[in-house]
Protein backbone atom coordinates (compact mmCIF):
# COMPACT_ATOMS: atom_id res chain seq x y z
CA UNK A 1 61.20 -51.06 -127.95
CA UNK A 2 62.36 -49.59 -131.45
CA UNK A 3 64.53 -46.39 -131.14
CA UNK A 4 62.93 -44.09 -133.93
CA UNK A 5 66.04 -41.72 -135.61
CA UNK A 6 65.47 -39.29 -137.73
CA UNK A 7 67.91 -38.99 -140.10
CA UNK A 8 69.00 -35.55 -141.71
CA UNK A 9 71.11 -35.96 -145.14
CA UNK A 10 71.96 -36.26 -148.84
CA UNK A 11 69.62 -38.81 -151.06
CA UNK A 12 72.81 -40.41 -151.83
CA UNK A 13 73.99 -40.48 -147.67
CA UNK A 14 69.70 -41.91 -146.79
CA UNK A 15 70.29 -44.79 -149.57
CA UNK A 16 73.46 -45.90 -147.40
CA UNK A 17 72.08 -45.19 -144.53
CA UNK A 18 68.86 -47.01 -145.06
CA UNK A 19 71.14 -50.41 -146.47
CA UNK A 20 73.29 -50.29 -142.83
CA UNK A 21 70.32 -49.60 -140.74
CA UNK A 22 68.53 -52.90 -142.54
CA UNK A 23 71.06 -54.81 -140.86
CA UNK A 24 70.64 -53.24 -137.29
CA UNK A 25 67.76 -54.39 -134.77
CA UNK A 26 65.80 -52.61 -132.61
CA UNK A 27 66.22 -49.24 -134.86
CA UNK A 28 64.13 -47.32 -137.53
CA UNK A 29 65.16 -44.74 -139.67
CA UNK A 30 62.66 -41.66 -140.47
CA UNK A 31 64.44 -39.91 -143.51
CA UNK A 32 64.69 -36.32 -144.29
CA UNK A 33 66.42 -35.31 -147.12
CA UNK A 34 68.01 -32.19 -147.73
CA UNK A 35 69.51 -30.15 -151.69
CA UNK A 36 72.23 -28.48 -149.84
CA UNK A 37 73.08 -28.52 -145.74
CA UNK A 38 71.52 -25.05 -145.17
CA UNK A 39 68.28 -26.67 -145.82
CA UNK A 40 68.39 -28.64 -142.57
CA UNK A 41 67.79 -25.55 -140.10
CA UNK A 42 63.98 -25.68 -141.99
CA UNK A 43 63.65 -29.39 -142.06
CA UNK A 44 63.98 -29.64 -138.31
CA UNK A 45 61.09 -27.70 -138.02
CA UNK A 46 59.17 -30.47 -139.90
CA UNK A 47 60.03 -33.01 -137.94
CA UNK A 48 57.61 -35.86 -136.53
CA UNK A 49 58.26 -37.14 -132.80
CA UNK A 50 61.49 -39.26 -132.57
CA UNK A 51 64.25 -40.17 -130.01
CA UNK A 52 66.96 -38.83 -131.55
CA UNK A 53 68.21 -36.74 -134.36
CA UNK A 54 71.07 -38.26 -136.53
CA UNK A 55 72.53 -35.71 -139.06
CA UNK A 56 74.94 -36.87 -141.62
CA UNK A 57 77.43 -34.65 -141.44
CA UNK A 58 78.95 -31.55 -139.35
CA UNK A 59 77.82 -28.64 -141.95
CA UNK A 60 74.10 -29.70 -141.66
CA UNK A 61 74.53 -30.25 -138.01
CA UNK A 62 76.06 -26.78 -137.62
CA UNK A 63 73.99 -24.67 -140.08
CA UNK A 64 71.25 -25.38 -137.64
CA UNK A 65 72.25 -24.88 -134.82
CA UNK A 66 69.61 -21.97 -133.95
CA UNK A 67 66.58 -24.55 -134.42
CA UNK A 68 68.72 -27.50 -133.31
CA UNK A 69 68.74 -26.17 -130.06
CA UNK A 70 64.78 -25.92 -129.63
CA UNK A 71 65.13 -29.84 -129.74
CA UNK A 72 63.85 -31.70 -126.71
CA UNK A 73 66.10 -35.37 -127.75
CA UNK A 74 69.86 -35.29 -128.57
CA UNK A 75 71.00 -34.28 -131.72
CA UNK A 76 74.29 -35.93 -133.16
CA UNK A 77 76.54 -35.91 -136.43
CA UNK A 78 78.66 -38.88 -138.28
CA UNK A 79 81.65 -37.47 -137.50
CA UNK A 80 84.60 -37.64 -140.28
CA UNK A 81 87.75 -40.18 -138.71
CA UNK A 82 90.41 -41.48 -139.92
CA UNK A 83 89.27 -44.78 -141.44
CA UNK A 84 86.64 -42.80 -143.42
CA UNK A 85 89.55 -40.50 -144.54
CA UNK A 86 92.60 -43.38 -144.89
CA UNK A 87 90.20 -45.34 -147.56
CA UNK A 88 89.94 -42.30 -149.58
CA UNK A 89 93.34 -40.69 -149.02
CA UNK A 90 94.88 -44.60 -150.07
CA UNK A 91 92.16 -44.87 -153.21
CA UNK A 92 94.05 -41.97 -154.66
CA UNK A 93 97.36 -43.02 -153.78
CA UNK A 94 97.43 -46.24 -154.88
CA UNK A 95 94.67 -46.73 -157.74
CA UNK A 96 95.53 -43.11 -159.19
CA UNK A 97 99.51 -43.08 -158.37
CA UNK A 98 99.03 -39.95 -157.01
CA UNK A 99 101.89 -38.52 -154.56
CA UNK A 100 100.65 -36.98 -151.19
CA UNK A 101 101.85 -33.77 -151.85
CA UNK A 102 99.99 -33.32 -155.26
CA UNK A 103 96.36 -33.74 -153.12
CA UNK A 104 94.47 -31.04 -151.14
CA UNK A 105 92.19 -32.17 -148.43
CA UNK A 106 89.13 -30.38 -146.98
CA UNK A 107 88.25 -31.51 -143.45
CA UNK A 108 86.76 -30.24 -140.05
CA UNK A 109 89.57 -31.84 -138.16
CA UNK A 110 93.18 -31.56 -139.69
CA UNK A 111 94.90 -33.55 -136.91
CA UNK A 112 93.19 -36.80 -138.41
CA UNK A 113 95.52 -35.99 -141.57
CA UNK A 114 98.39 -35.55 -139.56
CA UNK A 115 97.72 -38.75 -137.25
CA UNK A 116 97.64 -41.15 -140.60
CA UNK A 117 100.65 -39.87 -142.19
CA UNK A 118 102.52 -40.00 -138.75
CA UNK A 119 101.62 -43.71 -138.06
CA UNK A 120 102.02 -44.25 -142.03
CA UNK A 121 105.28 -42.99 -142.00
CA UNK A 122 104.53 -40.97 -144.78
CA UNK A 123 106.68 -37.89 -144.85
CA UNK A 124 104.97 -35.97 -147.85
CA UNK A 125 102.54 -33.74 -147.16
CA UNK A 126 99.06 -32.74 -148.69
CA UNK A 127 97.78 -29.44 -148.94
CA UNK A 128 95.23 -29.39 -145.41
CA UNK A 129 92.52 -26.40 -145.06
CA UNK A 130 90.86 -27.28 -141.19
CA UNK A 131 87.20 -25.42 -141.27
CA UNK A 132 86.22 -26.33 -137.96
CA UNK A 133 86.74 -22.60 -137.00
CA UNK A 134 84.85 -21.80 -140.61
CA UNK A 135 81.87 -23.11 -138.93
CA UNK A 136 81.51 -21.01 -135.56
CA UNK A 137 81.24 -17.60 -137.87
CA UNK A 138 77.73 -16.20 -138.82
CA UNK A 139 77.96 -17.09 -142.36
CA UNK A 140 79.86 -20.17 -143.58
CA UNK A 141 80.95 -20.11 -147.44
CA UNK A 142 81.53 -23.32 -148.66
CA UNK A 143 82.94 -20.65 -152.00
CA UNK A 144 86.45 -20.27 -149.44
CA UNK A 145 86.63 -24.65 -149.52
CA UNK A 146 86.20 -23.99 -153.17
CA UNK A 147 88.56 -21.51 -153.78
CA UNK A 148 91.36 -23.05 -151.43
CA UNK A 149 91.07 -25.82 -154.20
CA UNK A 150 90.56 -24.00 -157.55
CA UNK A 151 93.67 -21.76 -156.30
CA UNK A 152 96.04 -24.80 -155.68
CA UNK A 153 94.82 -26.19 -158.78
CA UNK A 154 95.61 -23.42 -161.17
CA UNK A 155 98.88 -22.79 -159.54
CA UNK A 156 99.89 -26.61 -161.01
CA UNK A 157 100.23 -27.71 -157.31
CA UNK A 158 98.03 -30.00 -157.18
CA UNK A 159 96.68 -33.00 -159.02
CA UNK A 160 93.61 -34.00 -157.18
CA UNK A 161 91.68 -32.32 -154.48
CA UNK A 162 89.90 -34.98 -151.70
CA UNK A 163 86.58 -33.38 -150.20
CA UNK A 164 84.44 -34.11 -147.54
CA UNK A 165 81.65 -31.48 -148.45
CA UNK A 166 79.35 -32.98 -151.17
CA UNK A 167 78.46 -29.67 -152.71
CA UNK A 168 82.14 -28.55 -152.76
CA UNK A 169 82.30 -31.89 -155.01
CA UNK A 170 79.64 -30.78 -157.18
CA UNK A 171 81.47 -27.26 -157.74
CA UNK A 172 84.96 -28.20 -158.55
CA UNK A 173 83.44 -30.81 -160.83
CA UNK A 174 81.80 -27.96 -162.68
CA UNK A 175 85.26 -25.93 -162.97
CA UNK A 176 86.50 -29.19 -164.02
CA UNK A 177 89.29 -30.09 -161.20
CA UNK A 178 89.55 -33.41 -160.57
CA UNK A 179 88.03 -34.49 -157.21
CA UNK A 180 86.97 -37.26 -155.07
CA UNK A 181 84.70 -37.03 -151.96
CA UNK A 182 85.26 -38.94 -149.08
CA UNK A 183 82.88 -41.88 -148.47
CA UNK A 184 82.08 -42.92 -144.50
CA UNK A 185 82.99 -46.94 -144.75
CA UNK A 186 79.91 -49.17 -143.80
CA UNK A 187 81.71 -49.72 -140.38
CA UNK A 188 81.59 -45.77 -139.50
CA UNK A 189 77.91 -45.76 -140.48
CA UNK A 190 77.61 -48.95 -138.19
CA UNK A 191 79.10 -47.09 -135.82
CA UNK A 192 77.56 -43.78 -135.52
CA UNK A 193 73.71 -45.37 -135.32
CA UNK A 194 74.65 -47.60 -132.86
CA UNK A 195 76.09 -44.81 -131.20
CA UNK A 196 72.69 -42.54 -132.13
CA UNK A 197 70.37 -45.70 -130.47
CA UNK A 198 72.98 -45.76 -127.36
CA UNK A 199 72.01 -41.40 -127.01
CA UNK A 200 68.76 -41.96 -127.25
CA UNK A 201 68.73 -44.74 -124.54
CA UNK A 202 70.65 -42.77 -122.24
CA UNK A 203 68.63 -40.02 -122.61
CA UNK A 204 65.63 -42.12 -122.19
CA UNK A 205 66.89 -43.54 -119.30
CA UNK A 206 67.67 -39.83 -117.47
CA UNK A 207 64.41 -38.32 -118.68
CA UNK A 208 62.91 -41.23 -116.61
CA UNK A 209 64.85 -41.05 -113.60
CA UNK A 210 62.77 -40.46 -110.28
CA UNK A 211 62.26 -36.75 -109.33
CA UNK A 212 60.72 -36.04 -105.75
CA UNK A 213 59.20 -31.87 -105.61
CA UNK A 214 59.24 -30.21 -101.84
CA UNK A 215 56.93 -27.26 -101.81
CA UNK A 216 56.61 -25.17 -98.44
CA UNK A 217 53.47 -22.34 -98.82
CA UNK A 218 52.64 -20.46 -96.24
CA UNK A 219 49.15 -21.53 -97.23
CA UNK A 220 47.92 -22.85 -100.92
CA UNK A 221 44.96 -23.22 -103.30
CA UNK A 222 44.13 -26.83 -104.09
CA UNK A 223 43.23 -26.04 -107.32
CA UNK A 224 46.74 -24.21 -108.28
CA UNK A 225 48.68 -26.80 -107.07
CA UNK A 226 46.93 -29.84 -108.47
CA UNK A 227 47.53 -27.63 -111.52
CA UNK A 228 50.67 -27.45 -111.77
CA UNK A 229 51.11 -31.40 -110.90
CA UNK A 230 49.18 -31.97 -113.64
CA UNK A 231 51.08 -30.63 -116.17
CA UNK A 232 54.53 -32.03 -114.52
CA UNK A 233 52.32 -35.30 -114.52
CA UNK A 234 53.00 -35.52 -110.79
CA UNK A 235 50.82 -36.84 -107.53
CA UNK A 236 51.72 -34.75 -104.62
CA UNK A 237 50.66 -35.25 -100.89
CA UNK A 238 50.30 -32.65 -97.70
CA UNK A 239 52.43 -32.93 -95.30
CA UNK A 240 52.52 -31.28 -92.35
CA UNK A 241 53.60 -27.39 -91.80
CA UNK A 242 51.93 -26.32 -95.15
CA UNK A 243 54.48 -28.71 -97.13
CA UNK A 244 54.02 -30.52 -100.28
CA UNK A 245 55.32 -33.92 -101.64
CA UNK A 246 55.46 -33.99 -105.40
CA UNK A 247 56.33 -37.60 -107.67
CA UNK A 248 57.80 -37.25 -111.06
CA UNK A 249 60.32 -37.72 -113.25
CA UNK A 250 63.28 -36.13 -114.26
CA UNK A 251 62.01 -35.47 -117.94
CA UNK A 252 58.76 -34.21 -116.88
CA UNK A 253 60.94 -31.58 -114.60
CA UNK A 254 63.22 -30.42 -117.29
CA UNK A 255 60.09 -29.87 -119.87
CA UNK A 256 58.54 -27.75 -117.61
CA UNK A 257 62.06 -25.54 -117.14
CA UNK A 258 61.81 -25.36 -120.96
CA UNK A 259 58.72 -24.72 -121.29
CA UNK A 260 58.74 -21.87 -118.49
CA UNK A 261 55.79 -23.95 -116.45
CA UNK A 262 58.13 -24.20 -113.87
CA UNK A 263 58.95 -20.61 -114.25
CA UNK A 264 55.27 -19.33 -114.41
CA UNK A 265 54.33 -21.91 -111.41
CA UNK A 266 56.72 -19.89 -109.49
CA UNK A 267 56.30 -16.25 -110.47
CA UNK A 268 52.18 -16.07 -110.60
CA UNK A 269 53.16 -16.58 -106.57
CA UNK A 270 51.37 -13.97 -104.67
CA UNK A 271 52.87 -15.44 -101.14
CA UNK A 272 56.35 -16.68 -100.38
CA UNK A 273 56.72 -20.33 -102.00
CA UNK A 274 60.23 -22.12 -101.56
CA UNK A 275 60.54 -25.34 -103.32
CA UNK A 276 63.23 -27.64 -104.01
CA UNK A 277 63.48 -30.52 -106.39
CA UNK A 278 65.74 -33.83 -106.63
CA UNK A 279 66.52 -36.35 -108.96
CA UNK A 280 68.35 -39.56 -108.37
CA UNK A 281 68.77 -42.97 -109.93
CA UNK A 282 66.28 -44.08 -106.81
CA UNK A 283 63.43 -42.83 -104.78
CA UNK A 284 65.56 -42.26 -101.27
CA UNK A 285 68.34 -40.38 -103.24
CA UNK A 286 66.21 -37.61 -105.51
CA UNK A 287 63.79 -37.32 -101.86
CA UNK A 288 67.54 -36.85 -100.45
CA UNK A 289 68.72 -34.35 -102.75
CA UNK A 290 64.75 -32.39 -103.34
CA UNK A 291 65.17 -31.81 -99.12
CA UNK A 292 68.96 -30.18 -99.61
CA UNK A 293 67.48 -27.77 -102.56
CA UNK A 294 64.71 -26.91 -100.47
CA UNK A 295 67.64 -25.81 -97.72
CA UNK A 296 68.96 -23.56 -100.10
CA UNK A 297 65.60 -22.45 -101.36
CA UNK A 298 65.17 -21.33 -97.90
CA UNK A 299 68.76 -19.61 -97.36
CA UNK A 300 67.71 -17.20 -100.47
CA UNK A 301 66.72 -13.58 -99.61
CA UNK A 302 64.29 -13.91 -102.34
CA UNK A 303 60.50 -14.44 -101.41
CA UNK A 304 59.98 -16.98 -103.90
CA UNK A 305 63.02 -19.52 -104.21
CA UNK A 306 63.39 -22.69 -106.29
CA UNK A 307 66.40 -25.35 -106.55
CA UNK A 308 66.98 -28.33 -108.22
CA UNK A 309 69.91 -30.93 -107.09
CA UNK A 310 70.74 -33.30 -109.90
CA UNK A 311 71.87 -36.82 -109.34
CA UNK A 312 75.07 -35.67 -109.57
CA UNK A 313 75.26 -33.08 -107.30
CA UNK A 314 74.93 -29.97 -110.05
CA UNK A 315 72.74 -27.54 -108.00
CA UNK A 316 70.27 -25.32 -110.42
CA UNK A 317 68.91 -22.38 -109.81
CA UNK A 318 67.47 -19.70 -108.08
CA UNK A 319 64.28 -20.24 -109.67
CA UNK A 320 62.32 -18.26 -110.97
CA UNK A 321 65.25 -15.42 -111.01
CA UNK A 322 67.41 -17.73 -113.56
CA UNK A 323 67.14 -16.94 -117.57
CA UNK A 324 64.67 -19.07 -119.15
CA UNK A 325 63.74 -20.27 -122.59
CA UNK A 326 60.87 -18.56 -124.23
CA UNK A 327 57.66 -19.35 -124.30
CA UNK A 328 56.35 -21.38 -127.07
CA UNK A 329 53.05 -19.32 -129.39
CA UNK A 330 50.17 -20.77 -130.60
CA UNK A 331 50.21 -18.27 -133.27
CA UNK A 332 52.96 -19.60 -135.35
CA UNK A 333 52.07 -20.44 -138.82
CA UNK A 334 52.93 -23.64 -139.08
CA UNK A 335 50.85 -24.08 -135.99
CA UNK A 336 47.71 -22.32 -137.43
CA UNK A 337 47.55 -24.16 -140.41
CA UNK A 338 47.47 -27.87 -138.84
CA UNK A 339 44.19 -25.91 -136.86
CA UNK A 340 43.02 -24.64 -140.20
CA UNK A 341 43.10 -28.52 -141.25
CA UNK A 342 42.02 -30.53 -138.61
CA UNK A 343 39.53 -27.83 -137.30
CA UNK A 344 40.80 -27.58 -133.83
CA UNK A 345 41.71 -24.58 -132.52
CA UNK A 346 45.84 -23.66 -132.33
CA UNK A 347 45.59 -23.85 -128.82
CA UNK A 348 43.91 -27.68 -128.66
CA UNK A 349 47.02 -28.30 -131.35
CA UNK A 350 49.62 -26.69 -129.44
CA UNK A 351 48.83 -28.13 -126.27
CA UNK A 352 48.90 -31.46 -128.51
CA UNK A 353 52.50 -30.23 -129.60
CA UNK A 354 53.43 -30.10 -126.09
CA UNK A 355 51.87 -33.43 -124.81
CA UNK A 356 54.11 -35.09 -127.55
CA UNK A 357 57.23 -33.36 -126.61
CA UNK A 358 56.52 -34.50 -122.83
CA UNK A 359 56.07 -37.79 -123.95
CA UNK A 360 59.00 -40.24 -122.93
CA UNK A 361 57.49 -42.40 -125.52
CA UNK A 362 56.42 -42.37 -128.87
CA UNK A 363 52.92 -44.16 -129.05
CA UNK A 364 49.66 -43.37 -126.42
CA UNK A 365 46.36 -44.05 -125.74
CA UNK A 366 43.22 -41.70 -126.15
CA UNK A 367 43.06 -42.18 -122.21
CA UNK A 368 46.69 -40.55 -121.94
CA UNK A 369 46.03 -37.65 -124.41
CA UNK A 370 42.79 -37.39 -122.07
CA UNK A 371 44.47 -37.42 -118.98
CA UNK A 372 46.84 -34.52 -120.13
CA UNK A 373 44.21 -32.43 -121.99
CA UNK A 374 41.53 -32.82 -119.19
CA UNK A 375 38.73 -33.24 -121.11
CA UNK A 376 36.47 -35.81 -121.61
CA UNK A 377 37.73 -39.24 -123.26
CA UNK A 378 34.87 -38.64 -126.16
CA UNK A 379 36.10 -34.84 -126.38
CA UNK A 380 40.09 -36.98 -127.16
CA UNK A 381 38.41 -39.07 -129.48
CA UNK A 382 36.71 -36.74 -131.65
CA UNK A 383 40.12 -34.76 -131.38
CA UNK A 384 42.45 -37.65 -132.22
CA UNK A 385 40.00 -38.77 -135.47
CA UNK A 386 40.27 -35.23 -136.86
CA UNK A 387 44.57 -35.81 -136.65
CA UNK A 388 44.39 -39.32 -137.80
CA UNK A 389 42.05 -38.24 -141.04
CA UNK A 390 44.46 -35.53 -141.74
CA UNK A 391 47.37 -37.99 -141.14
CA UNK A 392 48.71 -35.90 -138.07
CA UNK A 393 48.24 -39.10 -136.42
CA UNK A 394 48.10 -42.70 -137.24
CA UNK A 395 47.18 -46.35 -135.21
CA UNK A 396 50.34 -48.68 -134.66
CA UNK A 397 48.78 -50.84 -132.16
CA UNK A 398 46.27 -51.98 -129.73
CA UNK A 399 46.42 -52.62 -125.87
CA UNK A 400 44.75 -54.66 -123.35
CA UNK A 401 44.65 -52.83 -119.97
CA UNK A 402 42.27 -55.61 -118.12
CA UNK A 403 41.41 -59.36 -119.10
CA UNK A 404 37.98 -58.24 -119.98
CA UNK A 405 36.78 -55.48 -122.09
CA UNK A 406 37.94 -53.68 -125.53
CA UNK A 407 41.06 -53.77 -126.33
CA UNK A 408 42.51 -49.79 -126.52
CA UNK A 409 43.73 -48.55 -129.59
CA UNK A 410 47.55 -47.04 -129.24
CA UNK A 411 48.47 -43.82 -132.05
CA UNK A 412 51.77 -42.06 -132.67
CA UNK A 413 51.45 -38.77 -133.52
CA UNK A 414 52.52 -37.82 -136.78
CA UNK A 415 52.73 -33.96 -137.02
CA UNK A 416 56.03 -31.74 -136.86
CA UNK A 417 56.55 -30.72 -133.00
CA UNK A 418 59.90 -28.04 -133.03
CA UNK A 419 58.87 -25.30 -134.75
């Protein structure tokens, strides 16, 4: 199955990109390309379904951090080491004749500077600025990376200034200081989407893992319960002594802690409901570990208790007395005008929003958006031609569920889901 990345970056970073991934299997790249790094906090919010998010570089990575965090798949940056820096640091030495201690280096890790010249033997030393630190303040200035140049620079103490931020490139090349900006070697772009398709596997592979639900009511409504299985795409069985037996996954779990269903399950309570959940690389050890959270679920002095025992032992909770995320709106703009395009109303295109994001795959089946919608499959259809005329949605593929009939068309949705 391909591993779809988007990929956050420069034009000049998504042509390189785009010529390594080529020669990569199993991968494909979905570009977004960005003027400056500040831009990429608004780009995520226009992002289509994917498995991962691959930016290409720390500052974009860090400027948004606010919306990166909203993201339901991993999120990683090519980080700068010290072959990407040695190739430029040794272009300047030995094609300009430069001496070490007429360069100044920008990086976000200063120790990769001081690992080369120690195994170099190299006993000059280059001007360093580190602005790792730069980076956890409210507002980073790339003007200070500027400046720390310029300053050396007019002093006469330097004769070159290496750079790892493209736009601090662009600016001393307007002052007119000479520059060069480090380059990431084919092998570290190799490298960090192999590592990008090995995230997104992992996480695939947790987000699937078996979860088993206990749910002890002193008495329940059908209704409420089957409910709330529904949208943790569970099946759950009575068992005796007013408990329940709930089947997922471990994916379908953590959306609804996001998402607050878990939360809202759990707090519309109007009797005492203890419930513990478990996940495990097997069915006997998340049924193992759901039955210890339900044990402490039922040690709590609160009413209404929830636990969750991961598969390796971290125990979460008290629901629904833990802080939360917040709730996702159906009023947000960019929400509201997909409805005003499509003609479906911002809550049939939210909830759409929200199937995606619970979606451990990329492609499904009118029958699946059906299944999670509860409506009728003609309702679905009528629903999914209005997205694929608008382009929020588009065929990739057909499937054959039984040796006889139609075969069933398969779509990937196409519209931005972290708003």
């Amino acid at each position: 199955m391909m591993t779809k990345i988007a990929v956050i970056g420069s034009s000049e970073f998504m042509g390189k990109i785009l010529s390594v991934a080529a020669k990569m299997q199993g991968i494909e790249i979905d570009p977004y390309i960005y003027q400056e790094p500040s831009e990429s906090a608004a780009i995520i919010k226009t992002l289509k379904p994917c498995d991962i998010v691959f930016f290409s570089g720390a500052l974009p990575y860090y400027f948004s951090k606010k919306q990166r965090e909203k993201l339901t798949v991993p999120a990683l940056y090519l980080k700068q080491d010290e072959l990407a820096f040695a190739s430029s640091f040794l272009q300047i030495i030995y094609t300009k004749n430069i001496s070490p201690e007429r360069i100044s280096i920008d990086l976000i890790d200063s120790s990769i500077v001081t690992n080369l010249l120690n195994d170099s033997k190299i006993i000059a030393q280059p001007f360093v600025i580190d602005y790792r630190e730069m980076l956890a303040e409210p507002c980073f200035d790339t003007n200070r990376i500027v400046k720390f140049h310029q300053s050396l620079w007019e002093q006469g103490a330097i004769d070159i200034a290496l750079t790892s931020i493209h736009i601090v490139y662009d600016r001393l090349h307007e002052l007119g200081i000479p520059a060069l900006r480090m380059t990431d070697p084919e092998i570290s772009l190799l490298r960090g989407l192999q590592n990008a398709q090995d995230q997104a596997d992992l996480h695939k592979s947790k987000s699937a893992q078996v979860a088993v639900g206990y749910l002890m009511l002193q008495s329940f409504r059908t209704e409420r319960v089957e409910q709330f299985a529904n949208e943790i795409n569970a099946s759950f069985q009575e068992q005796q002594d007013n408990i329940l037996l709930l089947y997922s996954t471990r994916g379908d779990i953590e959306e609804a802690m996001e998402k607050q269903t878990l939360h809202d399950f759990l707090e519309k309570s109007k009797e005492s409901l203890l419930a513990g959940f478990g996940f495990g690389t097997n069915m006997k050890e998340a049924d193992q570990h759901a039955q210890i959270a339900l044990q402490f679920a039922e040690k709590d002095v609160n009413p209404t208790s929830c636990f969750i025992l991961t598969e390796d032992k971290e125990l979460l909770g008290p629901f629904p007395h833990v802080k939360r995320n917040q709730r996702l709106k159906s009023d947000h703009p960019e929400t509201l005008l997909i409805a005003k395009q499509t003609k479906l109303s911002p809550a049939n295109v939210s909830k759409i929003i929200e199937f995606s994001k619970s979606r451990h795959t990329l492609q499904f089946t009118a029958a699946d958006l059906a299944d999670y919608l509860q409506v009728t499959r003609r309702s679905t259809e009528r629903i999914i031609k209005k997205l694929v005329d608008h382009r929020y949605a588009k065929v990739v593929g057909e499937e054959m569920t039984y040796q006889q009939g139609r075969p069933r068309a398969v779509y990937e949705l196409k519209l931005p889901i972290y708003f």
